[in-house]
C-alpha atoms as a PDB file:
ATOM      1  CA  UNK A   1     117.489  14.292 314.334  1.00  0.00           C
ATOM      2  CA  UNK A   2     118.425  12.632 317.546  1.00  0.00           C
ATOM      3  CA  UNK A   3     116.763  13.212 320.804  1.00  0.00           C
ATOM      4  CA  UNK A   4     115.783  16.309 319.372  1.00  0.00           C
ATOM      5  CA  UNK A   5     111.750  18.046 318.824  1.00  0.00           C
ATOM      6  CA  UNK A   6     111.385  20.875 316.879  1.00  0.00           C
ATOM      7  CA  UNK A   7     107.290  22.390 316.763  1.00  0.00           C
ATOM      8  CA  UNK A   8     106.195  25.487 314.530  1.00  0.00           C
ATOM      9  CA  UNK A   9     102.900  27.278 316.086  1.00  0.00           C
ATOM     10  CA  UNK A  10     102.289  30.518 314.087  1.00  0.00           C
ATOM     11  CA  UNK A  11     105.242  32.082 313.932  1.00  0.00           C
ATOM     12  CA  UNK A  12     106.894  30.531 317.214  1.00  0.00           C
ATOM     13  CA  UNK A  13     109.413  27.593 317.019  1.00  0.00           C
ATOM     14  CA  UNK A  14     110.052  25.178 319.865  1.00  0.00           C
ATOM     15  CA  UNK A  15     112.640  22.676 320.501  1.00  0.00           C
ATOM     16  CA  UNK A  16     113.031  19.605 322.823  1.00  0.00           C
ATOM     17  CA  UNK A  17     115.661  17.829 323.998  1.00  0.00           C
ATOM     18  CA  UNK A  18     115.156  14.848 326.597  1.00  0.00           C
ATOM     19  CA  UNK A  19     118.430  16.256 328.996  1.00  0.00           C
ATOM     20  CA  UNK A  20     118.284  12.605 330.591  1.00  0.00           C
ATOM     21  CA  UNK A  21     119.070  10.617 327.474  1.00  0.00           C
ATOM     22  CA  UNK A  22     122.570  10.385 325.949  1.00  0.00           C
ATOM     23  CA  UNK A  23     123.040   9.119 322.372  1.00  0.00           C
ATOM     24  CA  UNK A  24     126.726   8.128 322.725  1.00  0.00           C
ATOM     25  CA  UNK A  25     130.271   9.841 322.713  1.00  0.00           C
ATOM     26  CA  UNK A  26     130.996  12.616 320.191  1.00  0.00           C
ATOM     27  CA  UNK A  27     133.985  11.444 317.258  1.00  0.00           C
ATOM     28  CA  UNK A  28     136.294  12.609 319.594  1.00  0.00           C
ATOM     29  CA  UNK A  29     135.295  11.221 322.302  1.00  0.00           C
ATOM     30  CA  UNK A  30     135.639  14.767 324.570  1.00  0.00           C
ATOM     31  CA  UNK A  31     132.085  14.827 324.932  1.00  0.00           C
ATOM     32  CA  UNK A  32     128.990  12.652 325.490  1.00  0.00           C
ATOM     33  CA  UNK A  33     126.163  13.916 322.684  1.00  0.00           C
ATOM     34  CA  UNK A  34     122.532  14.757 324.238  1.00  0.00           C
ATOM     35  CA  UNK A  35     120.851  15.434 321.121  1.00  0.00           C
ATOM     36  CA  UNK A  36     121.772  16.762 317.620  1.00  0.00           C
ATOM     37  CA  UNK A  37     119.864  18.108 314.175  1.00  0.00           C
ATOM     38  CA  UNK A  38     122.981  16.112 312.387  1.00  0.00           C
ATOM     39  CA  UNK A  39     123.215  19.543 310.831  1.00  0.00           C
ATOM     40  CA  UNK A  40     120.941  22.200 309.678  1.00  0.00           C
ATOM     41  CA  UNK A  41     117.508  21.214 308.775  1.00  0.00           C
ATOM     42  CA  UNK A  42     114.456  22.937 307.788  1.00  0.00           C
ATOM     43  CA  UNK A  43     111.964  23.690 310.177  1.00  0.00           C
ATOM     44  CA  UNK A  44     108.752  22.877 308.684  1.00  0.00           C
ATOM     45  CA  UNK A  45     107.541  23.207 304.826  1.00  0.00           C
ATOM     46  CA  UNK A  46     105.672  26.733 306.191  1.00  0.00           C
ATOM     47  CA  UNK A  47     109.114  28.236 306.293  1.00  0.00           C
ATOM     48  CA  UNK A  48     111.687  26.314 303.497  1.00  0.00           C
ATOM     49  CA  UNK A  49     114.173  29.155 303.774  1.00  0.00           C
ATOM     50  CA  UNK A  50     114.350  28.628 307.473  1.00  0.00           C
ATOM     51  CA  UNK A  51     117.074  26.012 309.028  1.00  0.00           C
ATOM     52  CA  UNK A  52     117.963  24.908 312.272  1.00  0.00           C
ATOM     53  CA  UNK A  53     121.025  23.449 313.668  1.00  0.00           C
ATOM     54  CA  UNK A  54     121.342  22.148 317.465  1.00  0.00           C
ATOM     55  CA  UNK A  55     123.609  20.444 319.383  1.00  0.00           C
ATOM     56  CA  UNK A  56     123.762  19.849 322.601  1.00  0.00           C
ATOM     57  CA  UNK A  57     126.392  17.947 324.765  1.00  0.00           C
ATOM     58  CA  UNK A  58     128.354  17.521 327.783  1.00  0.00           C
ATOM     59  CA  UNK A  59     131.589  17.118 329.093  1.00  0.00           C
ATOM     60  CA  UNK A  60     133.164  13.351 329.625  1.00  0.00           C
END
């Protein structure tokens, strides 16, 4: 993951994402990437059936 948290306590997930770090320009180049999964991950081993997928971005 890229500029991106994720924390399991009981049955409550968080995630983080540092909104004043940039981790470069999306393949496109429309948008400048904040912080990705790079696709859906699991969560934690607690919950194997459980994914997560995040991206967050901004326009150029």
């Amino acid at each position: 993951m890229k500029n991106v948290k994720t924390s399991v306590d009981g049955d409550i997930l968080t995630i983080t994402v540092d909104l004043s770090q940039e981790v470069g320009p999306s393949s496109s180049g429309k948008t400048i990437i904040i912080g990705s999964s790079m696709g859906n991950k699991p969560i934690d081993r607690k919950h194997p059936d459980v994914r997560v997928g995040v991206n967050v971005y901004k326009k150029v």
